[in-house]
PDB file of N, CA and C in Angstrom:
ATOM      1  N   UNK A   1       0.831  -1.176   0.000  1.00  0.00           N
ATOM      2  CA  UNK A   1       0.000   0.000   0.000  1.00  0.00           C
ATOM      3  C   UNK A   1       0.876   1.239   0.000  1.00  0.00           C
ATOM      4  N   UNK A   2       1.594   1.410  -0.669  1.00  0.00           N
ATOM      5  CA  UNK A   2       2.815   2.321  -0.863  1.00  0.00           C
ATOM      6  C   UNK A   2       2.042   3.631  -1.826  1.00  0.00           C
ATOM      7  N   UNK A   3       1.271   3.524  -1.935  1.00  0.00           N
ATOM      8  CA  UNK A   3       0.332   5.029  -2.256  1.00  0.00           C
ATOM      9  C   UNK A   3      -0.677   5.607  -1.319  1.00  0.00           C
ATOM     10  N   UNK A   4      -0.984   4.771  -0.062  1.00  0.00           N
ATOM     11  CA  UNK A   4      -1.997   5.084   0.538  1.00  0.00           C
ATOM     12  C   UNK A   4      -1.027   5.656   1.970  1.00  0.00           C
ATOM     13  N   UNK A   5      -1.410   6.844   2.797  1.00  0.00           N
ATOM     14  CA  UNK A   5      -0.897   7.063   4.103  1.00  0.00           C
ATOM     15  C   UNK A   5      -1.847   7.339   5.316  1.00  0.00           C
ATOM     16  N   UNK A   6      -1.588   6.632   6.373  1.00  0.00           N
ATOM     17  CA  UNK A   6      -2.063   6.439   7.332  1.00  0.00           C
ATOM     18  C   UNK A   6      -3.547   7.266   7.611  1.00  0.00           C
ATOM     19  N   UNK A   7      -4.630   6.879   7.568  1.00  0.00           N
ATOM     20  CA  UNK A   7      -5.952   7.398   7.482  1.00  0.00           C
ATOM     21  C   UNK A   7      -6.627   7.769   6.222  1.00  0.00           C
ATOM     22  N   UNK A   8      -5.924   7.285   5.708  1.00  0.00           N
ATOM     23  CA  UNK A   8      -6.506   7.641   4.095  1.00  0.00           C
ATOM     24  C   UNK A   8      -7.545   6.241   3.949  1.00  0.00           C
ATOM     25  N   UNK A   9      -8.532   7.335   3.068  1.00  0.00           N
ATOM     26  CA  UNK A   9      -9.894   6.050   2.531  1.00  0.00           C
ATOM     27  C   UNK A   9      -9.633   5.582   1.338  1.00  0.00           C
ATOM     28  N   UNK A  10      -9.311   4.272   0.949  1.00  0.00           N
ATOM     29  CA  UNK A  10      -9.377   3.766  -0.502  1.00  0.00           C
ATOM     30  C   UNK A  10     -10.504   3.490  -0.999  1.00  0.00           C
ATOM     31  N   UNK A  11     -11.123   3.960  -2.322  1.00  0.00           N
ATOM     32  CA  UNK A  11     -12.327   3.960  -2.320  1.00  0.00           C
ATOM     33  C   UNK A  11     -12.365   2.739  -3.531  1.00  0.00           C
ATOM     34  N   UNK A  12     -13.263   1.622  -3.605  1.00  0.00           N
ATOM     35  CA  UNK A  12     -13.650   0.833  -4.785  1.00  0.00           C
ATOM     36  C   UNK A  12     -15.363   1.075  -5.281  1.00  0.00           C
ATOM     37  N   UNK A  13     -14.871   1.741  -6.445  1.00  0.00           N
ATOM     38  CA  UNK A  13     -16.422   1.891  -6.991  1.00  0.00           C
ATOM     39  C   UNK A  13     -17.082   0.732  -7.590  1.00  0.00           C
ATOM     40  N   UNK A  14     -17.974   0.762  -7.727  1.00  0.00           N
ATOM     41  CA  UNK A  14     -19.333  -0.168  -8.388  1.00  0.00           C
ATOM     42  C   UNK A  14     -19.027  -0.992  -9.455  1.00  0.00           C
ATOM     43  N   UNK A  15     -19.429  -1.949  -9.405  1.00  0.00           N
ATOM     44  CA  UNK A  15     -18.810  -2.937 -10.508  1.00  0.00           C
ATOM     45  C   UNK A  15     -18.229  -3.756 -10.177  1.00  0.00           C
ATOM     46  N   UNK A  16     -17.958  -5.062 -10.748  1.00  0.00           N
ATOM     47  CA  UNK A  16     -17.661  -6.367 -10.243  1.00  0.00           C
ATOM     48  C   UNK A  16     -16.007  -6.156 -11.332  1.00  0.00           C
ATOM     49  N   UNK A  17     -15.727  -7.282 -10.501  1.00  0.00           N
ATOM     50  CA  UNK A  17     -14.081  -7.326 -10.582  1.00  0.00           C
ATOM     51  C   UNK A  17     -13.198  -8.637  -9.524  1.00  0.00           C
ATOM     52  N   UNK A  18     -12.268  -9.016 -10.441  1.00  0.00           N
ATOM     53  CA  UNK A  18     -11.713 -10.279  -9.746  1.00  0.00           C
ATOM     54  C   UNK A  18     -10.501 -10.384  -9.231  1.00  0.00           C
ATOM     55  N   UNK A  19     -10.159 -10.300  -8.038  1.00  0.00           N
ATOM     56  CA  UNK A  19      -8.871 -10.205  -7.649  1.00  0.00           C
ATOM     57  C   UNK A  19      -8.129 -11.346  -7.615  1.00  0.00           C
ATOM     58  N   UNK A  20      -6.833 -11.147  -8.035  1.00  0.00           N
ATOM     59  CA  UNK A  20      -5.759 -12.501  -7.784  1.00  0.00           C
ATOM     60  C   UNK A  20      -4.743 -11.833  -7.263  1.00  0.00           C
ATOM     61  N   UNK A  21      -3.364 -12.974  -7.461  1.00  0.00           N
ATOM     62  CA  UNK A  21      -2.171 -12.412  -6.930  1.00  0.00           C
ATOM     63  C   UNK A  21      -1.399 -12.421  -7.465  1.00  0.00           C
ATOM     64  N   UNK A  22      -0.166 -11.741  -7.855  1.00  0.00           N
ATOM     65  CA  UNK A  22       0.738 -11.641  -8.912  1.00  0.00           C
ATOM     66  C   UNK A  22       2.019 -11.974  -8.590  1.00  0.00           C
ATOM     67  N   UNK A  23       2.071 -12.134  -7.337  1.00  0.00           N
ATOM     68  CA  UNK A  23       3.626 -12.756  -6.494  1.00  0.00           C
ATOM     69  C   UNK A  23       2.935 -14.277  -5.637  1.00  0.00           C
ATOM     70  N   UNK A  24       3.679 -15.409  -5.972  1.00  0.00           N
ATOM     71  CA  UNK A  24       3.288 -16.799  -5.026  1.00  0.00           C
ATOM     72  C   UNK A  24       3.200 -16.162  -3.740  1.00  0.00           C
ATOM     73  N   UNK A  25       2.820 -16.955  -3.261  1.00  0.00           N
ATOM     74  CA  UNK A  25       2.884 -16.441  -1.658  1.00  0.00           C
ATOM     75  C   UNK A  25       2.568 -14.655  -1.103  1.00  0.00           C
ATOM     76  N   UNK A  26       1.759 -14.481  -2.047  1.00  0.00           N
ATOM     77  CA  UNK A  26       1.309 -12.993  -1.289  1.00  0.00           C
ATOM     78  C   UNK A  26      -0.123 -12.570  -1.599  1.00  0.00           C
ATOM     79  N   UNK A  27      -0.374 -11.707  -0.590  1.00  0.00           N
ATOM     80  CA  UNK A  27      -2.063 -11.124  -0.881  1.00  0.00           C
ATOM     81  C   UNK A  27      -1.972 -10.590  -1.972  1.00  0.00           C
ATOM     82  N   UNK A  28      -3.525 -10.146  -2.599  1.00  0.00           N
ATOM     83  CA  UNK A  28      -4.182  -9.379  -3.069  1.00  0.00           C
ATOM     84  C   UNK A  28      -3.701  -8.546  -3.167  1.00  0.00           C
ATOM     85  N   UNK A  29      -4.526  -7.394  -1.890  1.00  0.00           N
ATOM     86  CA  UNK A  29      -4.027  -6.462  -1.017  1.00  0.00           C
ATOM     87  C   UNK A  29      -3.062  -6.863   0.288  1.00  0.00           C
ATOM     88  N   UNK A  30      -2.027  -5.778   0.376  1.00  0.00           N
ATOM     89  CA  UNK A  30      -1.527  -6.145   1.785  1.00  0.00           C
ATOM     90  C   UNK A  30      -1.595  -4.736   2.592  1.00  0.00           C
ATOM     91  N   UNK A  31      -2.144  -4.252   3.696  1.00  0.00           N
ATOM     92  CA  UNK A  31      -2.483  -3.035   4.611  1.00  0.00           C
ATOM     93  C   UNK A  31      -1.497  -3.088   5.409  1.00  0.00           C
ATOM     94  N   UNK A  32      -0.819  -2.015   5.479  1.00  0.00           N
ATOM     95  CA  UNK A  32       0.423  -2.250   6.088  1.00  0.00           C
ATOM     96  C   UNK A  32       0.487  -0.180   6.927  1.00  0.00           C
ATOM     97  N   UNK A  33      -1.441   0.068   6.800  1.00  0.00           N
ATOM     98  CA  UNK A  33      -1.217   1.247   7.525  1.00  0.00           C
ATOM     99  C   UNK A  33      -2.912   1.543   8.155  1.00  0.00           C
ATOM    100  N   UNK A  34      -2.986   2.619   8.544  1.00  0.00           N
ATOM    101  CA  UNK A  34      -4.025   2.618   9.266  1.00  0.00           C
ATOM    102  C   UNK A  34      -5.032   3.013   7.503  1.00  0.00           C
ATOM    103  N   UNK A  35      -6.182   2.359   7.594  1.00  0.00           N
ATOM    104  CA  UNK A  35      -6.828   2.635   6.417  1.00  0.00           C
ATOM    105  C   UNK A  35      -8.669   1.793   6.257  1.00  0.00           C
ATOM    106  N   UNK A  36      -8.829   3.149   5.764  1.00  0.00           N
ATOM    107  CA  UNK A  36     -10.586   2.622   5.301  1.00  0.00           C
ATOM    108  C   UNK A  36     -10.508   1.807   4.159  1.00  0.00           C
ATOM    109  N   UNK A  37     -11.083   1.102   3.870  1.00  0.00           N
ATOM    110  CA  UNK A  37     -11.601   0.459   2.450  1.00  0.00           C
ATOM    111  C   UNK A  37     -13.310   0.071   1.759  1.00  0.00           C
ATOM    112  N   UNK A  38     -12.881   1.120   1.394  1.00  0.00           N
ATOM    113  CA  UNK A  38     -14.863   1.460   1.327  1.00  0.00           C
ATOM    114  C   UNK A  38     -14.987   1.380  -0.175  1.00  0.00           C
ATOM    115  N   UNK A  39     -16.297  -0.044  -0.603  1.00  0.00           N
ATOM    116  CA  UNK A  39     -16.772   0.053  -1.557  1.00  0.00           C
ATOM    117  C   UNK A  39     -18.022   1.115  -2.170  1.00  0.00           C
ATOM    118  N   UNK A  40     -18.693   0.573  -2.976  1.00  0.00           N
ATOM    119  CA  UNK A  40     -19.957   1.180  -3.555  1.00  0.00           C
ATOM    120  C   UNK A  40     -21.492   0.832  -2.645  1.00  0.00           C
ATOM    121  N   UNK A  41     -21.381  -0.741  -2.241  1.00  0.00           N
ATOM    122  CA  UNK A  41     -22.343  -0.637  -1.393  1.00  0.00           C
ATOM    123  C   UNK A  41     -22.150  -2.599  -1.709  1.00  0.00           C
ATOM    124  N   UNK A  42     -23.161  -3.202  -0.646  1.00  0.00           N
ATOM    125  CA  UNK A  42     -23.664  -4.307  -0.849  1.00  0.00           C
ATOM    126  C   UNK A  42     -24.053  -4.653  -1.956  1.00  0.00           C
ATOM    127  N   UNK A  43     -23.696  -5.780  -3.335  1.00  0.00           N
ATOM    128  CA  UNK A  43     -24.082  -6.267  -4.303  1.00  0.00           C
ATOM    129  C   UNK A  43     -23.925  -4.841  -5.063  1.00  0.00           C
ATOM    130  N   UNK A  44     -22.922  -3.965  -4.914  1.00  0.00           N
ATOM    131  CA  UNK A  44     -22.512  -2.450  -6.007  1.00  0.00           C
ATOM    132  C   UNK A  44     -21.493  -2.802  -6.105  1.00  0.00           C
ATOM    133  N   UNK A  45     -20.509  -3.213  -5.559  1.00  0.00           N
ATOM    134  CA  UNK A  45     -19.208  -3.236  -5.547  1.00  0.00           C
ATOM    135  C   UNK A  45     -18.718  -5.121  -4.945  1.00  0.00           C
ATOM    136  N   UNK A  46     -18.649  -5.752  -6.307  1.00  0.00           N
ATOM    137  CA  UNK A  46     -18.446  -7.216  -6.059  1.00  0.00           C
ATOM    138  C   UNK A  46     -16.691  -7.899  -6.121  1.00  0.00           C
ATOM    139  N   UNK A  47     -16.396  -7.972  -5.877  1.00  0.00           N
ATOM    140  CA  UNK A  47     -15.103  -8.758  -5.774  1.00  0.00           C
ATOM    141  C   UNK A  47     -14.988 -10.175  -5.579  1.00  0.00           C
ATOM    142  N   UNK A  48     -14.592 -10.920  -6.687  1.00  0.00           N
ATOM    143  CA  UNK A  48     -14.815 -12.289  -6.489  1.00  0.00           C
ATOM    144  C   UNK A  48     -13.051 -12.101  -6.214  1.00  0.00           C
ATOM    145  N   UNK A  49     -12.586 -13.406  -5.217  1.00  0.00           N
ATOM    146  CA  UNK A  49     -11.469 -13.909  -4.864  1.00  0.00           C
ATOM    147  C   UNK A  49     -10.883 -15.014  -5.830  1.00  0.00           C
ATOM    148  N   UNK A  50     -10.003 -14.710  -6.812  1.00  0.00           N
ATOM    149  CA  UNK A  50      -9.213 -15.685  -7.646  1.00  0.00           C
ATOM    150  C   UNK A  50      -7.951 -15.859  -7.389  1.00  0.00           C
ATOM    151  N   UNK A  51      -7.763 -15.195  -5.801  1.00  0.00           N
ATOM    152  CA  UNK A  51      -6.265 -16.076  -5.393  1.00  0.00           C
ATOM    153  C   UNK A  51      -5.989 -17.562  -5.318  1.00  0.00           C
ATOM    154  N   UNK A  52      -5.096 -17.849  -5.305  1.00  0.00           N
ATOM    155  CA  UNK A  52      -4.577 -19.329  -5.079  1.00  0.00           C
ATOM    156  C   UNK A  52      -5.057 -20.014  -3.614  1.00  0.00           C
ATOM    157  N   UNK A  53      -5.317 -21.312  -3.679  1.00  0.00           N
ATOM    158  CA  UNK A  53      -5.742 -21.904  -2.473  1.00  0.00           C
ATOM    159  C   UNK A  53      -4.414 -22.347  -1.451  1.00  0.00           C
ATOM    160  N   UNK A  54      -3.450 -21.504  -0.738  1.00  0.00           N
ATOM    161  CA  UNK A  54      -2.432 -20.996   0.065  1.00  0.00           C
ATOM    162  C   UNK A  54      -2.955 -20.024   1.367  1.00  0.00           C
ATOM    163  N   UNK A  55      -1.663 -20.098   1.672  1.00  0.00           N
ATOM    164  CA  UNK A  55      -2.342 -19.475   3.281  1.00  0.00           C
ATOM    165  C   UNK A  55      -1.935 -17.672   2.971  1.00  0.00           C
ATOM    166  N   UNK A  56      -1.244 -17.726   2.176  1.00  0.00           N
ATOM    167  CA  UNK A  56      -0.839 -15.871   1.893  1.00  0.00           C
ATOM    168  C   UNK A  56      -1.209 -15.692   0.734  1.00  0.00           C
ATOM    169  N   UNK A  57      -1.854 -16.160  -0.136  1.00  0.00           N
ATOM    170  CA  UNK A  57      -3.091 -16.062  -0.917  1.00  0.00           C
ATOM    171  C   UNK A  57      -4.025 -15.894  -1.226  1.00  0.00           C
ATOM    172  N   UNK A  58      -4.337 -14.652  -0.358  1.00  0.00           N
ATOM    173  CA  UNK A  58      -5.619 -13.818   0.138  1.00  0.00           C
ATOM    174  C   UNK A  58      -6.432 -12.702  -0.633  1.00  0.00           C
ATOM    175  N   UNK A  59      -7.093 -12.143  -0.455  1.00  0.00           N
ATOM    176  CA  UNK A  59      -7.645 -10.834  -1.052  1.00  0.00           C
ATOM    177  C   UNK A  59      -6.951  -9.798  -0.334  1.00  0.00           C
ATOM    178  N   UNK A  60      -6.656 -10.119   0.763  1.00  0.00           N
ATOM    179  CA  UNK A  60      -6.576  -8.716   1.962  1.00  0.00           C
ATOM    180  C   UNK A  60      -5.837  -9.344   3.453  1.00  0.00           C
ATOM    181  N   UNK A  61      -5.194  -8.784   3.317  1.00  0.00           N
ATOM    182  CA  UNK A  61      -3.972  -9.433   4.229  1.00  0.00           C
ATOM    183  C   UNK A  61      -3.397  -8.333   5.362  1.00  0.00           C
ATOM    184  N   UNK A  62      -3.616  -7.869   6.230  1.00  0.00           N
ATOM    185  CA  UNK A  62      -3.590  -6.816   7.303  1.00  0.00           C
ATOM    186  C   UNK A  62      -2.165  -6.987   8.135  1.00  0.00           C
ATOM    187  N   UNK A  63      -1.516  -6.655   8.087  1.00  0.00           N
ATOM    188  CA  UNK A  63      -0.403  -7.396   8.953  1.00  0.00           C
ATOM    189  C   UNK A  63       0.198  -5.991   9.875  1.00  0.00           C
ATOM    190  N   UNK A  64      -0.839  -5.087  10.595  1.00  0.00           N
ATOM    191  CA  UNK A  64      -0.153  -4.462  11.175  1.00  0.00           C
ATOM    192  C   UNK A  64      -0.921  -3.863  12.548  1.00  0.00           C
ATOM    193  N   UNK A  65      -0.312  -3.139  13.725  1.00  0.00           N
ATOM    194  CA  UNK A  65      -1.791  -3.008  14.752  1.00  0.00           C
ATOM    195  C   UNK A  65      -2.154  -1.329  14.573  1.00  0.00           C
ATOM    196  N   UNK A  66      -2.340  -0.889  13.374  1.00  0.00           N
ATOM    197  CA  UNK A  66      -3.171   0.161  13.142  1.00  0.00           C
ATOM    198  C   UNK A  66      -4.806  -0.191  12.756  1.00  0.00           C
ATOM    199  N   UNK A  67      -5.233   0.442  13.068  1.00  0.00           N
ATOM    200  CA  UNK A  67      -6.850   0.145  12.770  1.00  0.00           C
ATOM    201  C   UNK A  67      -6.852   0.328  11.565  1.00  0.00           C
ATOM    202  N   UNK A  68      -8.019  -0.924  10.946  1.00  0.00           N
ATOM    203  CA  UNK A  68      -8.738  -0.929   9.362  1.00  0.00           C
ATOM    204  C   UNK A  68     -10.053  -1.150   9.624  1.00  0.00           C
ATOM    205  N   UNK A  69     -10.245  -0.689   8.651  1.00  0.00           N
ATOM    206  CA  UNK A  69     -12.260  -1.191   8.056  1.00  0.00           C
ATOM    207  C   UNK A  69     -12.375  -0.919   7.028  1.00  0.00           C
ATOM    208  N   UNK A  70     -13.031  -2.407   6.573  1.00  0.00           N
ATOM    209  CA  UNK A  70     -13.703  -2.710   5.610  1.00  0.00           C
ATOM    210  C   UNK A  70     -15.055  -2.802   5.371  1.00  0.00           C
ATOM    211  N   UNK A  71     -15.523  -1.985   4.437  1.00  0.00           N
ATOM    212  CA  UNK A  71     -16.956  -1.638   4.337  1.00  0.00           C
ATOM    213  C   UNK A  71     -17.308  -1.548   3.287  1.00  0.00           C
ATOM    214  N   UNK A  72     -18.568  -2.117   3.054  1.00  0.00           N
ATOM    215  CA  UNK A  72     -19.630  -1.555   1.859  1.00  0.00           C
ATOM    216  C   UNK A  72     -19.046  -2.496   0.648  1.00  0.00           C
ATOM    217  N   UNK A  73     -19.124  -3.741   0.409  1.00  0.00           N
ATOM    218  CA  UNK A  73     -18.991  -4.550  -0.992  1.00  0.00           C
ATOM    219  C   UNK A  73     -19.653  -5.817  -0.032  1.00  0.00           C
ATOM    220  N   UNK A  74     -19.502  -6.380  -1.687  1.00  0.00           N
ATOM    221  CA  UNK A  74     -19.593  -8.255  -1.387  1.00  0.00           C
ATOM    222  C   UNK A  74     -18.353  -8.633  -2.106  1.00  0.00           C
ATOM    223  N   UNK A  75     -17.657  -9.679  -1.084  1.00  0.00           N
ATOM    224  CA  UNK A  75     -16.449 -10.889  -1.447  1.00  0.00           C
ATOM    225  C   UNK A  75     -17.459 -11.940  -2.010  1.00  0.00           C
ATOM    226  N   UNK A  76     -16.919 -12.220  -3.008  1.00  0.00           N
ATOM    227  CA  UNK A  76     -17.454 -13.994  -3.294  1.00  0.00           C
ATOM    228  C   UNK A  76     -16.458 -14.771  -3.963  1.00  0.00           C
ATOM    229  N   UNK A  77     -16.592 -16.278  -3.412  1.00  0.00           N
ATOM    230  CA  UNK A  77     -15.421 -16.962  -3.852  1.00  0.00           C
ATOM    231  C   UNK A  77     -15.479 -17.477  -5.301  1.00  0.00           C
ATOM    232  N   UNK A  78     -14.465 -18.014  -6.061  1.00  0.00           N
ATOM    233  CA  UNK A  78     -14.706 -18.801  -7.121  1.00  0.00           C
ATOM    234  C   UNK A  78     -14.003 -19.748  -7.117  1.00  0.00           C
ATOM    235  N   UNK A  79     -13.899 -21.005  -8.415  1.00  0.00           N
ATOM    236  CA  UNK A  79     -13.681 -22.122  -8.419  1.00  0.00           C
ATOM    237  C   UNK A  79     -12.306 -22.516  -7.986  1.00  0.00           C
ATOM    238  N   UNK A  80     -11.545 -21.643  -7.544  1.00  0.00           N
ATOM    239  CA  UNK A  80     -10.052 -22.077  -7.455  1.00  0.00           C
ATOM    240  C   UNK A  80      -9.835 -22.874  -6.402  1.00  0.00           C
ATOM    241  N   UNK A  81     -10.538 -23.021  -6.086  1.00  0.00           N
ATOM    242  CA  UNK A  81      -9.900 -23.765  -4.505  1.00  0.00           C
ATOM    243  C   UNK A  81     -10.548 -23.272  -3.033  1.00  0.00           C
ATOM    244  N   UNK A  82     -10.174 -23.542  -2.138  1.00  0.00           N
ATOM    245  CA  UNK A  82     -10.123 -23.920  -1.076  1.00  0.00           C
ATOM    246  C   UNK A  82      -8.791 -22.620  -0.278  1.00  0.00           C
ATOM    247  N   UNK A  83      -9.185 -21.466  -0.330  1.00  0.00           N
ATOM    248  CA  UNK A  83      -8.272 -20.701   0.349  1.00  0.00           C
ATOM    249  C   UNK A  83      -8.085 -20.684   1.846  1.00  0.00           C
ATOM    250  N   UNK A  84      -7.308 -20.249   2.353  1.00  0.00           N
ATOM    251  CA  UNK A  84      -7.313 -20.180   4.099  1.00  0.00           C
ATOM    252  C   UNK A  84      -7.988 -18.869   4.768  1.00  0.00           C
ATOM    253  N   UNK A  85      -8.277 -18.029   3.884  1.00  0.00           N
ATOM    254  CA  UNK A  85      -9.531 -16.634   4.330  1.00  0.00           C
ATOM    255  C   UNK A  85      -9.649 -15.760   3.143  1.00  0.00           C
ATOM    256  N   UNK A  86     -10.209 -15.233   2.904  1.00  0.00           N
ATOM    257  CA  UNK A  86     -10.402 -13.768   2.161  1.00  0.00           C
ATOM    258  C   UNK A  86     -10.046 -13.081   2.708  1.00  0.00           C
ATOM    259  N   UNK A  87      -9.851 -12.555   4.385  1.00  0.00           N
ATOM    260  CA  UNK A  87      -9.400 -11.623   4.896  1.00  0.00           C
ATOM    261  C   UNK A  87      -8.831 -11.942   5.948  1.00  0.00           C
ATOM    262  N   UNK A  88      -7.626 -11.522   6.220  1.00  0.00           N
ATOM    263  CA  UNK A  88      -6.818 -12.173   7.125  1.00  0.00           C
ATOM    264  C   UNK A  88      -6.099 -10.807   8.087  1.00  0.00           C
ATOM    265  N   UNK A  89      -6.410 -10.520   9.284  1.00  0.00           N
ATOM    266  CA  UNK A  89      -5.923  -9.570  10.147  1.00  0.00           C
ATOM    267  C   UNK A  89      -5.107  -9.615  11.382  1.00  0.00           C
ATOM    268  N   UNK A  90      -3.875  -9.743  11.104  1.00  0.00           N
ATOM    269  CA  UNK A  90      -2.859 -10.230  12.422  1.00  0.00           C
ATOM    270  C   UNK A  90      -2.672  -8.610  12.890  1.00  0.00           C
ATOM    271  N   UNK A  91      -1.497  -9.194  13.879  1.00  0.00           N
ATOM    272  CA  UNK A  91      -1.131  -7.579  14.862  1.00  0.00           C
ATOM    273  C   UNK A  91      -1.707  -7.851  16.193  1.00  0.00           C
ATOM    274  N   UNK A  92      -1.850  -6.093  16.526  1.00  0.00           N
ATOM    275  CA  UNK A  92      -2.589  -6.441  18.251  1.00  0.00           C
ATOM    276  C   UNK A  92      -3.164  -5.736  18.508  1.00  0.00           C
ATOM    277  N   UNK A  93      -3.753  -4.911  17.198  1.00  0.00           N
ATOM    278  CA  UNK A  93      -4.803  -4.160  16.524  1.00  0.00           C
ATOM    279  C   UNK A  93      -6.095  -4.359  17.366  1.00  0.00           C
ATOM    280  N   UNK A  94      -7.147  -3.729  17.826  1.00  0.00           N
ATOM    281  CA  UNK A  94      -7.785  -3.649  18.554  1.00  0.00           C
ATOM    282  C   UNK A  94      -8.914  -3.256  17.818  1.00  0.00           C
ATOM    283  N   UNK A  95      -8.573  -2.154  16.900  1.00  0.00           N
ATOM    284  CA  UNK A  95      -9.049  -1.393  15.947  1.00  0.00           C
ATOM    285  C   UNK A  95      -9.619  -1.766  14.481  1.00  0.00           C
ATOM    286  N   UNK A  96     -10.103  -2.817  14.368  1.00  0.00           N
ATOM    287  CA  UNK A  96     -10.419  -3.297  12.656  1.00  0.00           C
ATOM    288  C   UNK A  96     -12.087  -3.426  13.028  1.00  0.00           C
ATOM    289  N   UNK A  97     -12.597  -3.125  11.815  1.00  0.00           N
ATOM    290  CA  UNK A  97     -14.085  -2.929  12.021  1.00  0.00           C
ATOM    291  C   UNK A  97     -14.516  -3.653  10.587  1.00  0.00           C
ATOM    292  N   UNK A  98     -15.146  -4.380  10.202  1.00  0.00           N
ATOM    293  CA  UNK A  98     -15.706  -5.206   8.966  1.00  0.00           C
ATOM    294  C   UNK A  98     -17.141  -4.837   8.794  1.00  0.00           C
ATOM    295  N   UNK A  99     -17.831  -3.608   8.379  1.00  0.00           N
ATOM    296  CA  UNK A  99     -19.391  -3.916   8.386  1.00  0.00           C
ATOM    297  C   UNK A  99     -19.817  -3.816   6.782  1.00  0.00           C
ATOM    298  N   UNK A 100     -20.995  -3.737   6.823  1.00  0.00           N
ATOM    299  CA  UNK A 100     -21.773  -3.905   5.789  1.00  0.00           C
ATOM    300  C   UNK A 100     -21.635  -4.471   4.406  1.00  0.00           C
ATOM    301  N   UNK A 101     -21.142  -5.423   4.495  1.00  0.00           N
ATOM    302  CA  UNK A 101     -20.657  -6.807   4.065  1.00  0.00           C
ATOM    303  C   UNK A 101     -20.998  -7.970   3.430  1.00  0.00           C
ATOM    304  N   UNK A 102     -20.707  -8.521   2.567  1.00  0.00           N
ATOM    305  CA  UNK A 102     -21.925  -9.487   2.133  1.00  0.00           C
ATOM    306  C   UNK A 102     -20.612 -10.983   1.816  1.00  0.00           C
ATOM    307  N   UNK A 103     -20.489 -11.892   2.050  1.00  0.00           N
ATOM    308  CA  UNK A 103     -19.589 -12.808   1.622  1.00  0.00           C
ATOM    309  C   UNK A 103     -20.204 -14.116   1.268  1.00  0.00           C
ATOM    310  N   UNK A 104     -19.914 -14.221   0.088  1.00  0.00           N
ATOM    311  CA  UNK A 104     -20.922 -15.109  -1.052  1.00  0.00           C
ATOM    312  C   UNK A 104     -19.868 -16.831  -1.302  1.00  0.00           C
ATOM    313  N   UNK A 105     -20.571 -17.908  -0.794  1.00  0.00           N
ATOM    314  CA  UNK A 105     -19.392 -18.676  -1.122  1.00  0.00           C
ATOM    315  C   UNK A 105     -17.729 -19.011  -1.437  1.00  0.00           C
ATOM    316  N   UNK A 106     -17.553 -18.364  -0.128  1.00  0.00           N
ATOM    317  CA  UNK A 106     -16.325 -18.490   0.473  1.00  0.00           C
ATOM    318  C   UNK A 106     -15.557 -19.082   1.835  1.00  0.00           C
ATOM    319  N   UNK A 107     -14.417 -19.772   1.815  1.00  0.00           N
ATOM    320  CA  UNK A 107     -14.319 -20.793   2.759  1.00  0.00           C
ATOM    321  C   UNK A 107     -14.037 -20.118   4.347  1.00  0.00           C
ATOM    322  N   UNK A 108     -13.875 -18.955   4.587  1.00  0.00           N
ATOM    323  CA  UNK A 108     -13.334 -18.332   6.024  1.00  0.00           C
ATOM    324  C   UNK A 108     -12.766 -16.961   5.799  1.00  0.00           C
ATOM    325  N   UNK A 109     -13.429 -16.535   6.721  1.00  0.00           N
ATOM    326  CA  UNK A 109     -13.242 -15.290   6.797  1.00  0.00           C
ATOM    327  C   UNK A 109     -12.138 -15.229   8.291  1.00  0.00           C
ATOM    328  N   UNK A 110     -10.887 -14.977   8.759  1.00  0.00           N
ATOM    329  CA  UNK A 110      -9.487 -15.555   9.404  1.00  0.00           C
ATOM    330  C   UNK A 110      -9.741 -13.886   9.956  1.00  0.00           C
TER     331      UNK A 110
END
């Protein structure tokens, strides 16, 4: 997230779209600061998960204890497999908030 700084909102507009990963062993996204992630709305803003079925093969991968939230889309999985979460939030973060949300055939939300 090397364009985004600490409190900044990333915004994903409306429209469906499929995320994968472009390095083995790594997220989607990786949040590595304090940050919103705000779609278009429930069933406005769709994201199907076409990462690899791996454990750092995620959509969204949090690895830090600044607060996040994720809001306003639907995750849904597709045929690839068997992943270990769509969203995965380590640290000692206190601060992560997930609402308005919709997650459509997918194996864990971590």
């Amino acid at each position: 997230m090397g364009l985004c700084s600490d409190g900044d909102t990333l915004y994903i507009p409306s429209g469906s779209c499929t995320w994968t990963t472009t390095v083995q062993d790594q997220p989607a996204l990786k949040v590595d600061k304090e940050l919103i992630i705000q779609g278009a709305g429930i069933d406005v803003t769709i994201i199907t998960d076409a990462t690899e079925p791996d454990f750092k093969e995620v959509m969204i991968w949090s690895d830090t204890d600044a607060s996040l939230r994720i809001t306003g889309m639907t995750f849904k999985g597709s045929a690839v497999g068997d992943a270990a979460g769509t969203i995965v939030i380590n640290g000692d973060s206190d601060g992560f908030r997930i609402d308005n949300m919709k997650f459509l055939d997918l194996p864990a939300v971590v």
